[in-house]
C-alpha atoms as a PDB file:
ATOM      1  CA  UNK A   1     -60.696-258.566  48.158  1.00  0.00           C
ATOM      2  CA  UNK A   2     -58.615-256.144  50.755  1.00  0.00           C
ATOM      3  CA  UNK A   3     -59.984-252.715  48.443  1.00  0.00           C
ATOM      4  CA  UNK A   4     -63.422-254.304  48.810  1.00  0.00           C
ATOM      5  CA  UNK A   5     -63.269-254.858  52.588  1.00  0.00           C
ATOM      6  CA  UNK A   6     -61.788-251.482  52.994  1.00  0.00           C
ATOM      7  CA  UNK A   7     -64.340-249.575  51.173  1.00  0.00           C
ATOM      8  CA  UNK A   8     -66.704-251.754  53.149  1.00  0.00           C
ATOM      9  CA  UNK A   9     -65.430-250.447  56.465  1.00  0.00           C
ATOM     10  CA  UNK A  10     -65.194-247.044  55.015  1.00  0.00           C
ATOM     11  CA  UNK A  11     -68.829-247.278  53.854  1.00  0.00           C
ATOM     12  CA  UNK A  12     -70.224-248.851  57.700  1.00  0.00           C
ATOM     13  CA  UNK A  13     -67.915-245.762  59.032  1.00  0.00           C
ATOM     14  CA  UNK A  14     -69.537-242.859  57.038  1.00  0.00           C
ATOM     15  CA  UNK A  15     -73.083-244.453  58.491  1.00  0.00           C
ATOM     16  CA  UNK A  16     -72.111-244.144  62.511  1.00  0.00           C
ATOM     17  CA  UNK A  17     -72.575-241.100  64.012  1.00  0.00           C
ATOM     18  CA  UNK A  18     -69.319-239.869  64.715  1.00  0.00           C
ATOM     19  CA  UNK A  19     -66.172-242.194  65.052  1.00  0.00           C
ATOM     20  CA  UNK A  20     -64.848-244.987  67.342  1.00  0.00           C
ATOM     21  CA  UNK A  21     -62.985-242.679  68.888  1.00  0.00           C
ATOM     22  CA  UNK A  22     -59.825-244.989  68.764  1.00  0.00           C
ATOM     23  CA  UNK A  23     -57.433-246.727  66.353  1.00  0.00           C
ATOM     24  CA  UNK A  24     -58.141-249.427  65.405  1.00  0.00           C
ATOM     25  CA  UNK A  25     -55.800-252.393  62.932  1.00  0.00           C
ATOM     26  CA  UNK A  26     -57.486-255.582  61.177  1.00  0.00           C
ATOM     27  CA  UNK A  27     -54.452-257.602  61.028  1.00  0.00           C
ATOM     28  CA  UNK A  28     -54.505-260.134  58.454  1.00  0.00           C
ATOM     29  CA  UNK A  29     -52.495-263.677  58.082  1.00  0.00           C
ATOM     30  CA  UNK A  30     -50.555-262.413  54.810  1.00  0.00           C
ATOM     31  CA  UNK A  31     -49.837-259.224  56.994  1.00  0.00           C
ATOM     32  CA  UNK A  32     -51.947-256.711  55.112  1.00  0.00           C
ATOM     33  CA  UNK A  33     -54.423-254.400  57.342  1.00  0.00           C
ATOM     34  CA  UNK A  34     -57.176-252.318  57.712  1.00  0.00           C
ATOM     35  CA  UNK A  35     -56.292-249.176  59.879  1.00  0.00           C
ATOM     36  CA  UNK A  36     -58.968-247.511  60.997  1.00  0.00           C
ATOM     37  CA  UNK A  37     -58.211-243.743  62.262  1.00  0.00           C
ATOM     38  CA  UNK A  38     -61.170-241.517  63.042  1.00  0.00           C
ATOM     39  CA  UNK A  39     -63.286-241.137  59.801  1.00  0.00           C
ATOM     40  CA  UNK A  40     -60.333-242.098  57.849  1.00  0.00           C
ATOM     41  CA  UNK A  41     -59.239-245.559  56.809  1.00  0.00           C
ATOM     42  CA  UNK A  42     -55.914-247.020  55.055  1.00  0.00           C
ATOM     43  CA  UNK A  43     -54.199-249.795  54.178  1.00  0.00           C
ATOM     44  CA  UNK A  44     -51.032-248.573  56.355  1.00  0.00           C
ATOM     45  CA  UNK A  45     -49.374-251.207  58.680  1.00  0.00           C
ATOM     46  CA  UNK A  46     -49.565-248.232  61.754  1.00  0.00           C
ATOM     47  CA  UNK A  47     -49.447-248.479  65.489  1.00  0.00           C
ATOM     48  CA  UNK A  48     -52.923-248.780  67.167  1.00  0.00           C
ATOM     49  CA  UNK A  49     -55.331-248.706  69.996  1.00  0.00           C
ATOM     50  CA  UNK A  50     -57.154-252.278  69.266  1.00  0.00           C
ATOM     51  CA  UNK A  51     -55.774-254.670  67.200  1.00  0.00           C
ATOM     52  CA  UNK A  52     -58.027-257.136  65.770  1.00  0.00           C
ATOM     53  CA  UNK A  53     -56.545-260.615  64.201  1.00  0.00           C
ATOM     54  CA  UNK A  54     -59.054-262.207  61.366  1.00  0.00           C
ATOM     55  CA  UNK A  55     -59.014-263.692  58.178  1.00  0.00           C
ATOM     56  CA  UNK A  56     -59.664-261.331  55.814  1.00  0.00           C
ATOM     57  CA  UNK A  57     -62.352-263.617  54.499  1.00  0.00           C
ATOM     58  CA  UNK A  58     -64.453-263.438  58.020  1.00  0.00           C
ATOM     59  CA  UNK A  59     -64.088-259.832  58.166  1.00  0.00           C
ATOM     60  CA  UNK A  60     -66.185-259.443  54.747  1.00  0.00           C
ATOM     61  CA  UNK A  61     -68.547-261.944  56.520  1.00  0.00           C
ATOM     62  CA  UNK A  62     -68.914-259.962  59.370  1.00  0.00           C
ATOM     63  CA  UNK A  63     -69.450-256.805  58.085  1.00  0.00           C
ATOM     64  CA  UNK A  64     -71.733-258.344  55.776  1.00  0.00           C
ATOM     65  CA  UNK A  65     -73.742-259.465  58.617  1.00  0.00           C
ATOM     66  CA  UNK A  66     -73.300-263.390  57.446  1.00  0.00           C
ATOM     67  CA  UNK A  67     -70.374-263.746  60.903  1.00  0.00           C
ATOM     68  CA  UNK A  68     -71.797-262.387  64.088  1.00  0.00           C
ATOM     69  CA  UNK A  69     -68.491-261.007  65.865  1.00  0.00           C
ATOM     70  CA  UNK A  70     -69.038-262.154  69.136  1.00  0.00           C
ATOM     71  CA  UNK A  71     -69.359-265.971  67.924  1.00  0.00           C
ATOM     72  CA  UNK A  72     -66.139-265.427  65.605  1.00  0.00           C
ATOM     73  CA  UNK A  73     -64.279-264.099  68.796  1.00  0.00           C
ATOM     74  CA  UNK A  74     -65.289-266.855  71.074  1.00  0.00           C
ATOM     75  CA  UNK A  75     -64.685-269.860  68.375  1.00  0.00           C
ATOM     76  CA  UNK A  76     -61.078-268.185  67.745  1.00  0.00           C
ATOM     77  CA  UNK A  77     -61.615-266.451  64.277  1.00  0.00           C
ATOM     78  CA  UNK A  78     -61.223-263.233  65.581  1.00  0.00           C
ATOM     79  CA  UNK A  79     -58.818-262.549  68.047  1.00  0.00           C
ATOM     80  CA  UNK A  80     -58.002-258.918  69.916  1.00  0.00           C
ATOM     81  CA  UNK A  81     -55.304-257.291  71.523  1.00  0.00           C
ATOM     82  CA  UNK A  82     -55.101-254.139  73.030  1.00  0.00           C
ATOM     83  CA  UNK A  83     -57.854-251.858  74.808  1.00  0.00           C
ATOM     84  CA  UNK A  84     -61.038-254.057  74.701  1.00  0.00           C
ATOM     85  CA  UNK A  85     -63.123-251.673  75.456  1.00  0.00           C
ATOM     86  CA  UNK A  86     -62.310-250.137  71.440  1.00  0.00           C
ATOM     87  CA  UNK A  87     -62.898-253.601  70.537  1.00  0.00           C
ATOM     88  CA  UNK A  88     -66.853-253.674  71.587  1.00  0.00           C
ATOM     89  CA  UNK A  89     -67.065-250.361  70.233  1.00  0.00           C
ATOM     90  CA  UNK A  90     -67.011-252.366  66.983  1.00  0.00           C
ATOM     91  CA  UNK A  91     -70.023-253.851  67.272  1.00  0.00           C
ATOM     92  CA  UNK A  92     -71.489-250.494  65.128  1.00  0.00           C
ATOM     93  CA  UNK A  93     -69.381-251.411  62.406  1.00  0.00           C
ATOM     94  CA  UNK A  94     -70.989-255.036  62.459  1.00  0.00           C
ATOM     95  CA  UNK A  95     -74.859-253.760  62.558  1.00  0.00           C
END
């Protein structure tokens, strides 16, 4: 499920005008991430700007619309750390 929800983000990515102009990490209970850099995203544990805490499994939810984000944050399935002003830049990725 990780390539799916990668492409995923790479797909909602390709549709926004520009980038989040930030790094961003999905940080995921078995340790596997998302790293979002620019235009460009990997599956590389790196450093960056916004790190966001969710099961993988919520992520897919969100992005597929089925999760808003702002309900998963405030009922604890999402949690961020970092600049939180890259994390409501997000919301583009969730629309």
């Amino acid at each position: 499920m990780l390539s799916e929800v990668t492409q995923s983000v790479t797909e909602k990515l390709k549709l926004m005008s520009g980038d989040l102009g930030s790094t961003v990490k999905f940080l995921f209970p078995d340790e596997t991430v998302i790293h979002v850099e620019g235009q460009n995203v990997t599956n590389e544990n790196k450093d960056a700007d916004c790190v966001v805490s969710v099961e993988l499994s919520d992520l897919k939810d969100m992005l597929s619309g089925e999760l808003n984000p702002m309900q998963a944050f405030m009922g604890g399935k999402m949690k961020v750390d970092g600049d939180m002003s890259v994390a409501m830049k997000l919301q583009s990725l969730f629309s």
